[in-house]
N, C-alpha and C. Protein backbone atom coordinates (compact mmCIF):
# COMPACT_ATOMS: atom_id res chain seq x y z
N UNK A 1 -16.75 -3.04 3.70
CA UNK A 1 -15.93 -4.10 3.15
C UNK A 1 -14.91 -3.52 2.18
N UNK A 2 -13.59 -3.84 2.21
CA UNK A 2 -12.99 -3.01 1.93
C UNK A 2 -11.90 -4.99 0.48
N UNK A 3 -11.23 -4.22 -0.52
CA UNK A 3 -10.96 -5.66 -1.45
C UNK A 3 -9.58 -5.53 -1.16
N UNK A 4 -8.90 -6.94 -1.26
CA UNK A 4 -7.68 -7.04 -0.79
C UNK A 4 -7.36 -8.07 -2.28
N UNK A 5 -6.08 -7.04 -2.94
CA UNK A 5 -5.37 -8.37 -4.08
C UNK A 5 -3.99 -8.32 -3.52
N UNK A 6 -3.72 -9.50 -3.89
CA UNK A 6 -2.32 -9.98 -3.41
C UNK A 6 -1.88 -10.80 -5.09
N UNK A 7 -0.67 -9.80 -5.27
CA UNK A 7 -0.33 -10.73 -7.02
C UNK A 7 1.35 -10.59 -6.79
N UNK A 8 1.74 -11.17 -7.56
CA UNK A 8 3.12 -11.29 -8.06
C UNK A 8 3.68 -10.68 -9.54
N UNK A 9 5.21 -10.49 -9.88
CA UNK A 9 5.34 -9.83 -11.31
C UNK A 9 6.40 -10.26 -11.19
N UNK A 10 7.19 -10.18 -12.75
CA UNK A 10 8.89 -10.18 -12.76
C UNK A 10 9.31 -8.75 -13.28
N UNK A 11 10.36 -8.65 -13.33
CA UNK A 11 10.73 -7.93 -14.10
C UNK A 11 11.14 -7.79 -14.91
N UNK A 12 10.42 -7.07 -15.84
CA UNK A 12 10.57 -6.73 -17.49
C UNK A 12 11.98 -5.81 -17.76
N UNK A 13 12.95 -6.60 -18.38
CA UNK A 13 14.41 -5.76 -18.74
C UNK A 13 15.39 -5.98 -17.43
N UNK A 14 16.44 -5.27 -17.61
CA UNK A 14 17.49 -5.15 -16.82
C UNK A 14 16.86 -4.57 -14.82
N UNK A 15 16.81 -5.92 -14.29
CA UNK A 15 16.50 -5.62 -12.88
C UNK A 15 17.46 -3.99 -11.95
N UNK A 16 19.01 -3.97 -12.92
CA UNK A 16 19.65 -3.12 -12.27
C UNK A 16 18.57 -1.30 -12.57
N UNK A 17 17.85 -1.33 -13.30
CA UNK A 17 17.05 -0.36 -13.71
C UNK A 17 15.91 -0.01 -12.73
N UNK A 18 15.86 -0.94 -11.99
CA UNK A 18 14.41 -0.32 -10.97
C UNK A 18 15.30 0.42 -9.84
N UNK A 19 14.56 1.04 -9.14
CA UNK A 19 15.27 1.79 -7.78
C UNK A 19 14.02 1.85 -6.80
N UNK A 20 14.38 0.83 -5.82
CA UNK A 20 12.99 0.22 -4.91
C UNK A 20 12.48 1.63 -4.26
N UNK A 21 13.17 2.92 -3.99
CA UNK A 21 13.43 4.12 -3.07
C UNK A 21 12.53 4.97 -3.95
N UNK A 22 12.48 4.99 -5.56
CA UNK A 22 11.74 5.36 -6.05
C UNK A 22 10.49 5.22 -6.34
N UNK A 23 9.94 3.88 -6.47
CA UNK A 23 9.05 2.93 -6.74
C UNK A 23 8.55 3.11 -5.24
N UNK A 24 8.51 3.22 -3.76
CA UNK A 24 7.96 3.37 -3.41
C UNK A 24 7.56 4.51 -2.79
N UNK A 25 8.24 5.78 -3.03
CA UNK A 25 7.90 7.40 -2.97
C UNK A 25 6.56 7.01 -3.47
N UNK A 26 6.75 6.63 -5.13
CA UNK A 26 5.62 7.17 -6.09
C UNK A 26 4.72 6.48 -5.43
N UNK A 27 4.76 5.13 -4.84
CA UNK A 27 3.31 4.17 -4.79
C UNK A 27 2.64 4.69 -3.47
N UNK A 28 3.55 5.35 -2.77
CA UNK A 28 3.09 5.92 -1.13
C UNK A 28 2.15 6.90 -1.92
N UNK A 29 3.11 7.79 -2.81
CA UNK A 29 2.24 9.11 -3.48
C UNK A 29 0.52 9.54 -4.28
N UNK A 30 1.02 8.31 -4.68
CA UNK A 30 0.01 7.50 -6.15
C UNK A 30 -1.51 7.13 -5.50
N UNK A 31 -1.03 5.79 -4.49
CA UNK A 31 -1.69 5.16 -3.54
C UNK A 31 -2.50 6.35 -2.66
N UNK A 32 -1.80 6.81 -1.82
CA UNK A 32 -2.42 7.58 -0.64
C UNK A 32 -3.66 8.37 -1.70
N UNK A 33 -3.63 8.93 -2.69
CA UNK A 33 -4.71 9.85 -3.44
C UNK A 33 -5.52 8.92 -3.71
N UNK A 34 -5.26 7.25 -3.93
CA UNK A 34 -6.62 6.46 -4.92
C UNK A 34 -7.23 5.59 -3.28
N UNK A 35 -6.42 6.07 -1.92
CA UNK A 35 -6.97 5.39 -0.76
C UNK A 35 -6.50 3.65 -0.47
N UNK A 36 -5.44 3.63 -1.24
CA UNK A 36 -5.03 2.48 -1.35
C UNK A 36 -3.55 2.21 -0.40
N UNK A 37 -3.97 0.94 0.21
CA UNK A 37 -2.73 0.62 1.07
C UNK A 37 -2.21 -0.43 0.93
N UNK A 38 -1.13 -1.23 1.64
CA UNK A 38 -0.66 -2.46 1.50
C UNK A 38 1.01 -2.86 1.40
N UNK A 39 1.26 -3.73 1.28
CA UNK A 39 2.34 -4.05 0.92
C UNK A 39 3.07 -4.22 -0.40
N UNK A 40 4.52 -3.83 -0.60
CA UNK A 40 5.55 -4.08 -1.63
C UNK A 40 6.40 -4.97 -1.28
N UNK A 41 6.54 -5.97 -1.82
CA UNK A 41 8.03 -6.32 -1.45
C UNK A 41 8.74 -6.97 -2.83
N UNK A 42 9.92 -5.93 -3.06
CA UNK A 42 11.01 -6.54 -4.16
C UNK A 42 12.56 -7.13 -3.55
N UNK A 43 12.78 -8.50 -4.33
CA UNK A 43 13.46 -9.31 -4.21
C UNK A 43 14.78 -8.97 -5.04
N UNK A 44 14.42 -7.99 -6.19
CA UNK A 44 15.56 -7.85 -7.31
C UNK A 44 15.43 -8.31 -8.14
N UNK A 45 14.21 -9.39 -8.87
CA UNK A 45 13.63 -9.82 -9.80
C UNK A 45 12.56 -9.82 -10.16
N UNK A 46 11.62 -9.84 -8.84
CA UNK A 46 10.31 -10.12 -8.41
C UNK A 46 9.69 -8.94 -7.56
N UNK A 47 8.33 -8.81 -7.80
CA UNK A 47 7.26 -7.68 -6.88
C UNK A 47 6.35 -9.04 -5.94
N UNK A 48 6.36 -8.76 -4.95
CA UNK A 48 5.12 -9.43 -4.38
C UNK A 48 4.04 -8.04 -3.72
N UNK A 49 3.05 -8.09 -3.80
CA UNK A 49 2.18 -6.65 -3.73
C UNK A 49 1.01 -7.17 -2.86
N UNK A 50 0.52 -6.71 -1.62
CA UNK A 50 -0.87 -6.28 -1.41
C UNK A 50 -1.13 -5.31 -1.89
N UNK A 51 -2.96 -5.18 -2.36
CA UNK A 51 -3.54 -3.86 -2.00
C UNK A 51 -4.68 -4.12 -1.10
N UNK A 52 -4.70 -2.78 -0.89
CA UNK A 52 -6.19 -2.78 0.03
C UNK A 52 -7.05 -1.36 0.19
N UNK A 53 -8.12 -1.73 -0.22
CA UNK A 53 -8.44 -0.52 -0.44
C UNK A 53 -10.28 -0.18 -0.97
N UNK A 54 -11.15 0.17 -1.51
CA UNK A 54 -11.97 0.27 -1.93
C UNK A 54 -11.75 -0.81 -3.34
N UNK A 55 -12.98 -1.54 -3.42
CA UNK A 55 -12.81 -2.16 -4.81
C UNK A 55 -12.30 -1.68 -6.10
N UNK A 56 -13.45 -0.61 -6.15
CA UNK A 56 -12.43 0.31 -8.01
C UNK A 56 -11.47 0.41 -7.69
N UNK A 57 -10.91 1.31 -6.37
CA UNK A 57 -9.82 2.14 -6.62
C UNK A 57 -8.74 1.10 -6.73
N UNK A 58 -8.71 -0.17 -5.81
CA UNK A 58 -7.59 -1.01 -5.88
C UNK A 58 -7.73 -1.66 -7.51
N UNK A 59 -8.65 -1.63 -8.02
CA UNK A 59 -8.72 -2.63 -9.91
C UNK A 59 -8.08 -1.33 -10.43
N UNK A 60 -8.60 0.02 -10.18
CA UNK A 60 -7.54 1.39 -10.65
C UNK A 60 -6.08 0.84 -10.96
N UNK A 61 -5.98 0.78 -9.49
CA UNK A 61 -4.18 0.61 -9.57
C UNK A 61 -3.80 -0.33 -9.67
N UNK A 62 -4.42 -1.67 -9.95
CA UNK A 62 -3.93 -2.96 -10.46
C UNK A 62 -4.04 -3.20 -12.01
N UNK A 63 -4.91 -2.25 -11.94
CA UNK A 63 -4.63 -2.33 -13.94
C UNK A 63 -3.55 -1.18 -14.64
N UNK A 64 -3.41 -0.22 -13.61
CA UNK A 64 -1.90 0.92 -13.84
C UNK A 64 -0.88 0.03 -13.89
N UNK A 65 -0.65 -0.85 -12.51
CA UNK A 65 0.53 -1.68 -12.66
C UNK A 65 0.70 -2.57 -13.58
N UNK A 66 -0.44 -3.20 -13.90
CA UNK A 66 -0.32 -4.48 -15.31
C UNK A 66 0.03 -3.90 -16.49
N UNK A 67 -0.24 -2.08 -16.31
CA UNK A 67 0.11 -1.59 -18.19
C UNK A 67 1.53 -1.08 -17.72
N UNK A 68 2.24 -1.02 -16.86
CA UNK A 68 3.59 -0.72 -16.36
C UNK A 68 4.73 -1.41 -17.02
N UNK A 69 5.30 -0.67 -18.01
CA UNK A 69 6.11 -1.88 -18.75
C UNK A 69 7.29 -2.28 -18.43
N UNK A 70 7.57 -2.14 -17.31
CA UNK A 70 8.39 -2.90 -16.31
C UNK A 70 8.16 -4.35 -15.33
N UNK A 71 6.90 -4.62 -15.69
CA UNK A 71 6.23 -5.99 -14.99
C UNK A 71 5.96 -6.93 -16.33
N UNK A 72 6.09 -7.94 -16.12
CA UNK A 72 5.68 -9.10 -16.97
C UNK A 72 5.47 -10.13 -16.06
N UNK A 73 4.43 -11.35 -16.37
CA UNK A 73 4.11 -12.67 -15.96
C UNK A 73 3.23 -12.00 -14.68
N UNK A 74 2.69 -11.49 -14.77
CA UNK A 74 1.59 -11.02 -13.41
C UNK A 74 0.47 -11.88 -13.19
N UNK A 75 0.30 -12.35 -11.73
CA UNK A 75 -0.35 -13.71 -11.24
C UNK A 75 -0.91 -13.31 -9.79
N UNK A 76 -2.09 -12.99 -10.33
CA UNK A 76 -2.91 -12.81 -9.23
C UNK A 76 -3.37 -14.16 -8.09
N UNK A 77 -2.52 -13.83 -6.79
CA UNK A 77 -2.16 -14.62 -5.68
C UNK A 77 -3.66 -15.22 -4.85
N UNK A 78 -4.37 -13.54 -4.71
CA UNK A 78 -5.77 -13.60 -3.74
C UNK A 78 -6.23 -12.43 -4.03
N UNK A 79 -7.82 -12.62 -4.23
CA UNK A 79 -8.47 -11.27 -4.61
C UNK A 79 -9.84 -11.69 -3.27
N UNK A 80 -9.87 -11.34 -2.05
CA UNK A 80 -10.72 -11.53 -1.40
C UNK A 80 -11.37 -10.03 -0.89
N UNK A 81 -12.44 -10.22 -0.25
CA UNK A 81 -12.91 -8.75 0.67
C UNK A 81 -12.43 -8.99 2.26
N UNK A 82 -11.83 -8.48 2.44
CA UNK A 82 -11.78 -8.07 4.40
C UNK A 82 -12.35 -6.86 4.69
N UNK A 83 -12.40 -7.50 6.23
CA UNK A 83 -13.32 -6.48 7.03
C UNK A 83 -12.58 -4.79 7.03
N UNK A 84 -11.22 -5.18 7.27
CA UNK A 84 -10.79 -3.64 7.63
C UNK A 84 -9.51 -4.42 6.88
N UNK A 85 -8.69 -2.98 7.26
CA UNK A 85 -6.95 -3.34 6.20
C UNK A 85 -6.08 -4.16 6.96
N UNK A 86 -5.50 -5.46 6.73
CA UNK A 86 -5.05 -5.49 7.35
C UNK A 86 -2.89 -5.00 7.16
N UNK A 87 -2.71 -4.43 6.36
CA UNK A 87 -1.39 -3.97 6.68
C UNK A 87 -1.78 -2.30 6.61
N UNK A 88 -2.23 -1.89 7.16
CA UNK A 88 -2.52 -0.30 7.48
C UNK A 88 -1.93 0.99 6.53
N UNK A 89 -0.89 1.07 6.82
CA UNK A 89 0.05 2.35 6.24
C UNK A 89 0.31 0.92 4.86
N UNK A 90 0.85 1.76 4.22
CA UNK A 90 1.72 1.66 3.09
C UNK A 90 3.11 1.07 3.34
N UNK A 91 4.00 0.01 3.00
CA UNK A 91 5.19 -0.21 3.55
C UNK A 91 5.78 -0.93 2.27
N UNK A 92 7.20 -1.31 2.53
CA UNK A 92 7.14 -1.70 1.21
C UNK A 92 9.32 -2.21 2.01
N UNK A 93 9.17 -3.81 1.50
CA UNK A 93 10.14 -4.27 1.80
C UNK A 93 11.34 -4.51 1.02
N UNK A 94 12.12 -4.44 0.53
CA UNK A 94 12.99 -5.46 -0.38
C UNK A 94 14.45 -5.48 0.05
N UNK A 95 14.82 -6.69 -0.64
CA UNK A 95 16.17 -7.29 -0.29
C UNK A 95 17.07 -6.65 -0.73
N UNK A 96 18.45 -6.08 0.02
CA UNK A 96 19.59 -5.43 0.04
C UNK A 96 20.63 -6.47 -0.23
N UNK A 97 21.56 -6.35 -0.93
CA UNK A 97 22.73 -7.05 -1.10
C UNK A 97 23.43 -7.44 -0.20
N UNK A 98 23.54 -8.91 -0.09
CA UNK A 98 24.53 -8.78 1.26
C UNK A 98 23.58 -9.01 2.88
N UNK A 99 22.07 -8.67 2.26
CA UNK A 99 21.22 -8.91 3.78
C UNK A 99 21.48 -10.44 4.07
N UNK A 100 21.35 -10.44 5.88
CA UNK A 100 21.04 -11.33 6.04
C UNK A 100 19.51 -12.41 6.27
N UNK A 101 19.16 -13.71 5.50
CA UNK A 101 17.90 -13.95 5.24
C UNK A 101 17.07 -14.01 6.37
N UNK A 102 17.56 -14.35 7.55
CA UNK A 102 16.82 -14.21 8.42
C UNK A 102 16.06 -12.76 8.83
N UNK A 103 17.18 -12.01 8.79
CA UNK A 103 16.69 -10.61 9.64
C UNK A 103 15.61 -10.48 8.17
N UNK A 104 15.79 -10.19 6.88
CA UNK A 104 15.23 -10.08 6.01
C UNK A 104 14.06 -10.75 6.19
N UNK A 105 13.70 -12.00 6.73
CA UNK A 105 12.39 -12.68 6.58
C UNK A 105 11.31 -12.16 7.87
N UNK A 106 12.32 -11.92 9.21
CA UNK A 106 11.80 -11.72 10.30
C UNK A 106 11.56 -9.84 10.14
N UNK A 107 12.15 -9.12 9.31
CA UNK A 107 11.57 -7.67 9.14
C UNK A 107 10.31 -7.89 8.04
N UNK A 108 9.74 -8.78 7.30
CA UNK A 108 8.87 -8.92 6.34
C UNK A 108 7.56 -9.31 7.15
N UNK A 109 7.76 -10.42 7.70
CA UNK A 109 7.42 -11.01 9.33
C UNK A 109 6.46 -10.00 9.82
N UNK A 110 7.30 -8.37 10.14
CA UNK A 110 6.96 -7.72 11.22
C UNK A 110 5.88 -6.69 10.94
N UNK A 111 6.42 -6.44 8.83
CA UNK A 111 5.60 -5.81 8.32
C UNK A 111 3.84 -6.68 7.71
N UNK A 112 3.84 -7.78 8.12
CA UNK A 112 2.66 -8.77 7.32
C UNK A 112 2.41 -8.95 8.91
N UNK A 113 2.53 -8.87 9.78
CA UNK A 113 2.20 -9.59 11.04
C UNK A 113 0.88 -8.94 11.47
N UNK A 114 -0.20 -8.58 10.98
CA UNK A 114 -1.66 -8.32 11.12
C UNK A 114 -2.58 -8.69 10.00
N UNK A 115 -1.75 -9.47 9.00
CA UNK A 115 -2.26 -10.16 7.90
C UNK A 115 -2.95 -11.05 7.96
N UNK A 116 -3.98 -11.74 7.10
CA UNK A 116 -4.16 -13.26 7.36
C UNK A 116 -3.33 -14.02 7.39
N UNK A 117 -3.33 -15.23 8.54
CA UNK A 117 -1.97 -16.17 8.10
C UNK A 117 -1.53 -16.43 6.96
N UNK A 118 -3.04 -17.01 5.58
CA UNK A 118 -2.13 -17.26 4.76
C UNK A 118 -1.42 -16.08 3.79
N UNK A 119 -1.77 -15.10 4.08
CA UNK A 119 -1.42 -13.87 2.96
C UNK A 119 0.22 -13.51 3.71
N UNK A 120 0.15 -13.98 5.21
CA UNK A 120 1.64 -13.53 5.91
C UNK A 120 2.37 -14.54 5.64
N UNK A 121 2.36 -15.64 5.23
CA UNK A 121 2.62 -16.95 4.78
C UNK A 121 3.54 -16.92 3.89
N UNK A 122 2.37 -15.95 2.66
CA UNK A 122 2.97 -16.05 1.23
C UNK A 122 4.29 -14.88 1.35
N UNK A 123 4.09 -14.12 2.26
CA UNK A 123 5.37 -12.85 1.85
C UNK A 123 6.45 -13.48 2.70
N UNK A 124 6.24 -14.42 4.10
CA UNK A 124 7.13 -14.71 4.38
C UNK A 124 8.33 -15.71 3.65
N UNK A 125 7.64 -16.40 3.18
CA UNK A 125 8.35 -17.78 2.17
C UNK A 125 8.81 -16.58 1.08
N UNK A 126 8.04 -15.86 0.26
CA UNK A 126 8.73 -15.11 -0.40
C UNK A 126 9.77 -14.51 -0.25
N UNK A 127 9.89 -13.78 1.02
CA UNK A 127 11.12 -13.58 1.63
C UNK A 127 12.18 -14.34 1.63
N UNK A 128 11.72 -15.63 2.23
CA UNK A 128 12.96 -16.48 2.27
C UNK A 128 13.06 -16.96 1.76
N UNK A 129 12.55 -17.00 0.17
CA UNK A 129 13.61 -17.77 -1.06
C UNK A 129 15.05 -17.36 -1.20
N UNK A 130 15.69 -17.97 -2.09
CA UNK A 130 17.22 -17.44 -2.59
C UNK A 130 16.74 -16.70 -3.48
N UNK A 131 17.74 -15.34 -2.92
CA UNK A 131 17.54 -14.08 -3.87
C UNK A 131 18.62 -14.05 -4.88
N UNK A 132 18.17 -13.71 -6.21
CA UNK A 132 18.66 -13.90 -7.57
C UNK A 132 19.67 -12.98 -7.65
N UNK A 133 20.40 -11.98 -6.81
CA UNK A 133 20.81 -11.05 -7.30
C UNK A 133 22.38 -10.90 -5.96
């Protein structure tokens, strides 16, 4: 049995300060050593996050990210156990300037599409809010 959290964050300070290219080197980097997988997806304001992974190791890296002082308002979505992972590799989505929302919702879509419905649910609508930026 392997624990699956699904949470949300904003961002703490000037959004032009994160660099999604960086943020997910490190979490591929970070992650792959604590056995942890799942989804990222930043909007330009907002994190929406799976993990999945062994119980400690995923509370490991969910309490790294909560002392990350770049996140504020963190709201844990779903903390359930599944059988196996369901987003496998590590992936990690976010919105480009100028994307269009569809292709944007239907590439989020493609990366959650072995999810539970409702956990593919939540990233899809996330997706297709109006992006702040």
């Amino acid at each position: 049995m392997l624990r699956q959290l699904v949470y949300i964050s904003s961002v703490k300070g000037p959004a032009a300060a994160i660099d999604p290219e960086a943020i997910l080197q490190a979490s591929r980097r970070n992650n792959a050593r604590a056995g942890v997988t799942g989804l990222l997806y930043y909007d330009g304001r907002r994190f929406l996050q799976a993990l999945e992974g062994e119980a400690e190791a995923v509370e490991r890296v969910y309490r790294h990210i909560a002392a990350d002082p770049r996140h504020h308002a963190l709201v844990i979505l779903s903390d359930r156990t599944v059988d196996a992972r369901e987003f496998g590799d590590w992936a990690m989505g976010y919105a480009t300037k100028g994307e269009d929302k569809a292709r944007l919702v239907a590439r989020i879509a493609g990366m959650a599409a072995t999810a539970s419905p409702e956990i593919r649910a939540t990233f899809e609508s996330f997706a297709g809010l109006k992006r702040l930026f």
